[in-house]
N, C-alpha and C. Protein backbone atom coordinates (compact mmCIF):
# COMPACT_ATOMS: atom_id res chain seq x y z
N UNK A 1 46.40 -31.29 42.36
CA UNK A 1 47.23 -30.18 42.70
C UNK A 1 47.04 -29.04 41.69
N UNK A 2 47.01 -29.77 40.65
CA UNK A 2 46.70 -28.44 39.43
C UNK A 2 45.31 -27.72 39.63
N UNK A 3 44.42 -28.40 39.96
CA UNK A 3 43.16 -27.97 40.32
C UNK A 3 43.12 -26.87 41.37
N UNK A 4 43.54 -26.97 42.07
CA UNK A 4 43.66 -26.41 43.63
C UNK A 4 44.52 -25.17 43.14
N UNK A 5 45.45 -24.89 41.97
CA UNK A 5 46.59 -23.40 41.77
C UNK A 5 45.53 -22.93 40.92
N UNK A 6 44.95 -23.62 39.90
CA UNK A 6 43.92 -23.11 38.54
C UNK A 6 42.65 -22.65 39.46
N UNK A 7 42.09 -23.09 40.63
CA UNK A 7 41.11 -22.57 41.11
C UNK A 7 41.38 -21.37 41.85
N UNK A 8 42.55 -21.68 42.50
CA UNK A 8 43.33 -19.99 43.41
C UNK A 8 43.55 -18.74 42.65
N UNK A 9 44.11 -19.42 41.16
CA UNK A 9 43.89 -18.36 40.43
C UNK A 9 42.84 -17.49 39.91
N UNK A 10 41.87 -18.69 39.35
CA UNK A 10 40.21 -17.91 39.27
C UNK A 10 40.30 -17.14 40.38
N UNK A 11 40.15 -17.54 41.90
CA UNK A 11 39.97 -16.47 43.14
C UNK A 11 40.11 -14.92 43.06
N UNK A 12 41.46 -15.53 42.50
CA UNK A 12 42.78 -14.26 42.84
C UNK A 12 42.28 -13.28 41.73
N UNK A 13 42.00 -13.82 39.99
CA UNK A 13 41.54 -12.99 39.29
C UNK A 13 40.27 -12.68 39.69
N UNK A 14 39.32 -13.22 40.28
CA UNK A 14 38.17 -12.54 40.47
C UNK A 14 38.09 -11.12 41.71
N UNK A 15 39.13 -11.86 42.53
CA UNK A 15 39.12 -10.44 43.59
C UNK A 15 40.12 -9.32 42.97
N UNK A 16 40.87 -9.23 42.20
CA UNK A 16 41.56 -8.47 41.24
C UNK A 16 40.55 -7.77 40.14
N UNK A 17 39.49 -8.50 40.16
CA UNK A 17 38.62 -7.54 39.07
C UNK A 17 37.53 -6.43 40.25
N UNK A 18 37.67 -6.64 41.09
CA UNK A 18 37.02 -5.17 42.20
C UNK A 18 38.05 -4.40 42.93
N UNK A 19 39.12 -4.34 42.18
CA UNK A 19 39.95 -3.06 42.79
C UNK A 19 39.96 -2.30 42.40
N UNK A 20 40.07 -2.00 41.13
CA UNK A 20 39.17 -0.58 40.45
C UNK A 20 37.75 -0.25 40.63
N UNK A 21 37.09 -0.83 41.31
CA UNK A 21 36.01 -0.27 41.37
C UNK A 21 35.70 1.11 41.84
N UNK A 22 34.71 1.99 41.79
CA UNK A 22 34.85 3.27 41.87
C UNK A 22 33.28 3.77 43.01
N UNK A 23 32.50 3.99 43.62
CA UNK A 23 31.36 4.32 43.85
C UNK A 23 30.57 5.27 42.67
N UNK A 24 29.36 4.18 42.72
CA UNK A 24 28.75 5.05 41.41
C UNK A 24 28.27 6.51 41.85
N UNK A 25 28.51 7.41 40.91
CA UNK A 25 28.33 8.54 40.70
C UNK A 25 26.94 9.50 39.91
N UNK A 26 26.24 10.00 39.86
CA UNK A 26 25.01 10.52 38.79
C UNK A 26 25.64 11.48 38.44
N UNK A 27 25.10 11.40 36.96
CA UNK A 27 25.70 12.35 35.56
C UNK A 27 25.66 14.16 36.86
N UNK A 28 25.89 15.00 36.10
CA UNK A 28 26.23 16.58 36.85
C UNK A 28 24.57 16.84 36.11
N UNK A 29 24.00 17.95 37.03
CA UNK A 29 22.35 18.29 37.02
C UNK A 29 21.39 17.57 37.42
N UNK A 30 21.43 15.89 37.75
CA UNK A 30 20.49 15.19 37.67
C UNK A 30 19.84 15.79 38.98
N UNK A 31 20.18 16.32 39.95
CA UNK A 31 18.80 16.39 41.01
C UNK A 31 17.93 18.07 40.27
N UNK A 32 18.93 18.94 39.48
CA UNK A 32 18.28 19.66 38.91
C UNK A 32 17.09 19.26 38.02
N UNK A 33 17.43 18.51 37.02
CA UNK A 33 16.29 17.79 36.02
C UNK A 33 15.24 17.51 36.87
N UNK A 34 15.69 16.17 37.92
CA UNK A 34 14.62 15.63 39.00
C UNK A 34 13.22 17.02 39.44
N UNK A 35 14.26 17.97 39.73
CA UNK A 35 13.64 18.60 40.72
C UNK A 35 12.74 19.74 39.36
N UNK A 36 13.03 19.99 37.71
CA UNK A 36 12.27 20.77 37.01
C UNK A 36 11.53 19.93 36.94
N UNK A 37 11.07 18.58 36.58
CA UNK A 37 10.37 17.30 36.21
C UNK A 37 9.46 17.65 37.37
N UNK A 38 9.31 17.36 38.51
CA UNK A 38 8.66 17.52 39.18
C UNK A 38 7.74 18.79 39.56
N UNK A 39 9.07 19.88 39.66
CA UNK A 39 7.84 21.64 39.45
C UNK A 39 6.92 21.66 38.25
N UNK A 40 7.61 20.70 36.80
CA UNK A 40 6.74 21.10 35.78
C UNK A 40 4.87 21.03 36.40
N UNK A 41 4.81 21.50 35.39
CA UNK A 41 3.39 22.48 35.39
C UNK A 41 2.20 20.90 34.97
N UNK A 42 1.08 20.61 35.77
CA UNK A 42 0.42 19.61 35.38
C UNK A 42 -0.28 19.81 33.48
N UNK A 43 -0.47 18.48 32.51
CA UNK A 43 -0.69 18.97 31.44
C UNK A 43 -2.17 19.14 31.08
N UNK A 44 -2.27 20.01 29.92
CA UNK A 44 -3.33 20.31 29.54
C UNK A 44 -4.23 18.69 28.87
N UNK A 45 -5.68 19.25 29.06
CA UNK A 45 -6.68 17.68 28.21
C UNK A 45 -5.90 18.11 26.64
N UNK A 46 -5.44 19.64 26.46
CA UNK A 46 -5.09 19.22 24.66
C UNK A 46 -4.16 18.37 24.43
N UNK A 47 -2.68 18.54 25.66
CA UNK A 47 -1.51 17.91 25.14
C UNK A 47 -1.57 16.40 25.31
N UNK A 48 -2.92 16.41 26.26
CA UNK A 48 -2.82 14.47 26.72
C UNK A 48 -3.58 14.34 25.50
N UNK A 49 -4.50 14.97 25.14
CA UNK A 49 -4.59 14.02 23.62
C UNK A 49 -3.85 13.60 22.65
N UNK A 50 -3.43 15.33 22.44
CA UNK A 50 -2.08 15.02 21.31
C UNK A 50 -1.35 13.91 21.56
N UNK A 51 -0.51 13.87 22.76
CA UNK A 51 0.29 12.86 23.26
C UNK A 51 -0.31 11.11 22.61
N UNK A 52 -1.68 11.02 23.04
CA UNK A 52 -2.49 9.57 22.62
C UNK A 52 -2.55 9.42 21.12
N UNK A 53 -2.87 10.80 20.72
CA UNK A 53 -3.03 10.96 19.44
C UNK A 53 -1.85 10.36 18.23
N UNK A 54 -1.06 10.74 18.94
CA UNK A 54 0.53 10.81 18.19
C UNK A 54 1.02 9.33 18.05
N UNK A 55 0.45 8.50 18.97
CA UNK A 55 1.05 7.16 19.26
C UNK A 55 0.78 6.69 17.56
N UNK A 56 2.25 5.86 17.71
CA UNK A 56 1.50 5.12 16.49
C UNK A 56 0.60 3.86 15.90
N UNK A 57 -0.05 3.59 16.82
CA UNK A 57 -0.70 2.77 16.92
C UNK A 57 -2.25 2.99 16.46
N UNK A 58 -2.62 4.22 17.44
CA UNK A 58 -3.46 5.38 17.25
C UNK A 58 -3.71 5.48 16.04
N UNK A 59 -2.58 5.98 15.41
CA UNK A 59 -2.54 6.88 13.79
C UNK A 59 -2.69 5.18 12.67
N UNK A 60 -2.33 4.96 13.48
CA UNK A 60 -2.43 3.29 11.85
C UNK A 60 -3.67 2.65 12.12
N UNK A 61 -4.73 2.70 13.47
CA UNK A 61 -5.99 2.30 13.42
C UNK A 61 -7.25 3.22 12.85
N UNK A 62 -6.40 4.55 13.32
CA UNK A 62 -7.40 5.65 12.63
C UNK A 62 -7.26 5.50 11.25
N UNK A 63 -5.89 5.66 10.29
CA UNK A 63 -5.99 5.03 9.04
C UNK A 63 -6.66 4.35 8.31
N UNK A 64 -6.93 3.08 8.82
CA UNK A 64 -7.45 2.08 8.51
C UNK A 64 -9.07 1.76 8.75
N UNK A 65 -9.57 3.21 9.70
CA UNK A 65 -10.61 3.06 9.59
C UNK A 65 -11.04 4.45 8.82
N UNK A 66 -10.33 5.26 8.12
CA UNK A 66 -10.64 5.90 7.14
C UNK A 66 -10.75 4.97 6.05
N UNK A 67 -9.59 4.50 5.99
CA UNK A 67 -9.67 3.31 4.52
C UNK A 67 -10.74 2.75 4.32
N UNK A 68 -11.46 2.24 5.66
CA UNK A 68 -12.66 1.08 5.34
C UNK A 68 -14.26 1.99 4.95
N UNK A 69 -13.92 3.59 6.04
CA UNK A 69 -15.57 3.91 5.45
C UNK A 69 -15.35 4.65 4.24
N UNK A 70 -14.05 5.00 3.62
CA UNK A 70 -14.20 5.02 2.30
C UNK A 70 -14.57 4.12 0.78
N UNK A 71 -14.08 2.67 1.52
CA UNK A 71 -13.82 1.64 0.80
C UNK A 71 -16.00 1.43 0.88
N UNK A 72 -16.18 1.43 1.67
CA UNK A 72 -18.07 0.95 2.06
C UNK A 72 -18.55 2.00 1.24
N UNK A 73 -17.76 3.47 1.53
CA UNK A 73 -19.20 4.25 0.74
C UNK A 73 -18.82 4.05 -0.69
N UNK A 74 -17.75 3.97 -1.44
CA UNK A 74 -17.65 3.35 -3.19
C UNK A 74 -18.53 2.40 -2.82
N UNK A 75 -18.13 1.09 -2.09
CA UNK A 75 -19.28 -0.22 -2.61
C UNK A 75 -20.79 0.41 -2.57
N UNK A 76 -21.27 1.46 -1.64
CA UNK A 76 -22.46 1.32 -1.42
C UNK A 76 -22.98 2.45 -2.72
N UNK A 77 -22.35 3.43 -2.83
CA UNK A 77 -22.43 3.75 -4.33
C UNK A 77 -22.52 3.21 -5.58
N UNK A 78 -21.82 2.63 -5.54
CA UNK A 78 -21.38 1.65 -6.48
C UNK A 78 -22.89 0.53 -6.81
N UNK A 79 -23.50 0.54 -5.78
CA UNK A 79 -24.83 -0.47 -5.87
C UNK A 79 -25.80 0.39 -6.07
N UNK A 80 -25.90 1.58 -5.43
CA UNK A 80 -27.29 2.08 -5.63
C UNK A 80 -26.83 3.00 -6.98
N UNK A 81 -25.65 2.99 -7.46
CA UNK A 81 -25.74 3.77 -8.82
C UNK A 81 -26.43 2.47 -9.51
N UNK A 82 -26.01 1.37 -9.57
CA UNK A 82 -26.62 0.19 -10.11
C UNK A 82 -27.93 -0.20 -10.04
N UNK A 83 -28.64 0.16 -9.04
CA UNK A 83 -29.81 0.02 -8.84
C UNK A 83 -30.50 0.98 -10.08
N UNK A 84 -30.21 2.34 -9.29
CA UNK A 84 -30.45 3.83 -10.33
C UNK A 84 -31.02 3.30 -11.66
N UNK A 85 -30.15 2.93 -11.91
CA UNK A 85 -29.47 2.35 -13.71
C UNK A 85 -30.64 1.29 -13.89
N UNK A 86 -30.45 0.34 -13.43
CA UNK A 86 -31.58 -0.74 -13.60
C UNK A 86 -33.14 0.14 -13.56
N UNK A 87 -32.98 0.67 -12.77
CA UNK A 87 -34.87 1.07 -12.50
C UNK A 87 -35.14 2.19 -13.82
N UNK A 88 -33.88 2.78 -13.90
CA UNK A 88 -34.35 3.63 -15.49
C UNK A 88 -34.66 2.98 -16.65
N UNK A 89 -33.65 1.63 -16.71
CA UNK A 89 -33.75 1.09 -17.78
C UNK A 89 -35.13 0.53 -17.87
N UNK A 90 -35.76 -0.40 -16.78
CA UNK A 90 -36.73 -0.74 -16.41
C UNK A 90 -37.82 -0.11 -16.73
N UNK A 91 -37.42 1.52 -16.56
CA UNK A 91 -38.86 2.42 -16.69
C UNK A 91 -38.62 2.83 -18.06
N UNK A 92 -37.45 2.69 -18.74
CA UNK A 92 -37.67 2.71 -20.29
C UNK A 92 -38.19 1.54 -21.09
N UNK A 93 -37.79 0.22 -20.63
CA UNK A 93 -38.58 -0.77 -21.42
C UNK A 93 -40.24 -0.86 -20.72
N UNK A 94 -40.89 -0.01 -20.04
CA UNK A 94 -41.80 -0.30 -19.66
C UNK A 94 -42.54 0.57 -20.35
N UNK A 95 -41.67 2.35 -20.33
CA UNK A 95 -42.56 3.00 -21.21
C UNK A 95 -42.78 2.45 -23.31
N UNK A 96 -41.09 1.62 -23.41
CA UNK A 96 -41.33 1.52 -24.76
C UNK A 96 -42.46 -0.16 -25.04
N UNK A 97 -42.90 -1.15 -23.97
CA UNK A 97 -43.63 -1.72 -23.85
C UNK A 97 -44.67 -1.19 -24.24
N UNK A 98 -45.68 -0.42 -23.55
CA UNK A 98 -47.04 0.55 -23.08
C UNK A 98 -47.18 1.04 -24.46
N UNK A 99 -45.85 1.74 -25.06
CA UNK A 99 -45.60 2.25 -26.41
C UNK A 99 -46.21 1.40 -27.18
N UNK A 100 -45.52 0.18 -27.36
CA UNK A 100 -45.75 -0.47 -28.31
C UNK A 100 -46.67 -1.20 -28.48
N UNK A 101 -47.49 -1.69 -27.16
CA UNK A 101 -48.68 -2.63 -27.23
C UNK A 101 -49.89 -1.03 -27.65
N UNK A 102 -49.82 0.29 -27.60
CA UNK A 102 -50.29 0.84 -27.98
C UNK A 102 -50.34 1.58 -29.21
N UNK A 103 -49.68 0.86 -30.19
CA UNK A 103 -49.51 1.22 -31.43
C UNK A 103 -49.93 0.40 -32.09
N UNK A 104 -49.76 -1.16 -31.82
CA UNK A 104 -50.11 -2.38 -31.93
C UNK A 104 -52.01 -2.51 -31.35
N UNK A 105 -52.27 -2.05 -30.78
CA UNK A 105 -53.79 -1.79 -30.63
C UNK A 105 -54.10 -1.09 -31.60
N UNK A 106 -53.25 0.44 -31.79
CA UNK A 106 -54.34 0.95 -32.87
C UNK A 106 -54.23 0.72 -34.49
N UNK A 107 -52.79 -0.30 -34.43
CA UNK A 107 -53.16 -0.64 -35.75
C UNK A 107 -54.43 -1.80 -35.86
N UNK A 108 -54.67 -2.68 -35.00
CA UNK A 108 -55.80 -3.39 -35.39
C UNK A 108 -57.01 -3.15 -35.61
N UNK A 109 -56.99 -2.14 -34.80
CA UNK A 109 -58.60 -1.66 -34.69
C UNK A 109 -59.25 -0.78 -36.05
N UNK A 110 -58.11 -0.25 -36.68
CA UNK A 110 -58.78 0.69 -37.91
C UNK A 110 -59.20 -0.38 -38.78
């Protein structure tokens, strides 16, 4: 019996919660907006870039691939200054070699 008043009641409150209901309404201007949205003017190739451009997704891959061909050209600098360096040094112990086995010749020979 209690079941059967506790369930009538759920009923009763549930059809009591759609008597205020109201028919929905749209905010004041919306067929105006609708209708500028639609006259607007088709966009330019600049603004659809910008638009792609702007994403941020865009801007943090472009980042990151500034980061990396900066990061390559130090390393690759970074080696052929090293190279540089080696081949001078190279061509200095070669000239002070040449030097010296030629000083070392002419002291024997007198």
């Amino acid at each position: 019996m209690k079941n059967n008043e506790d369930t009538d009641q759920k009923i009763d409150a549930a059809f009591n919660s759609i008597n205020n209901i109201q028919r929905a309404s749209p905010k004041p201007y919306l067929l105006t907006r609708i209708n500028a949205r639609l006259d607007k003017e088709v966009k330019s190739i600049w603004e659809t870039i910008a638009i792609y451009i702007s994403r941020p997704l865009v801007m943090v891959l472009g980042l990151c691939l500034i980061i990396i061909i900066n990061v390559s050209v130090i390393l690759t600098n970074k080696t052929s200054a090293t190279n540089v360096a080696e081949r001078s040094v190279s061509s200095v112990d070669d000239e002070e070699n040449t030097a010296t086995f030629a000083t070392i010749d002419n002291a024997e020979t007198p």
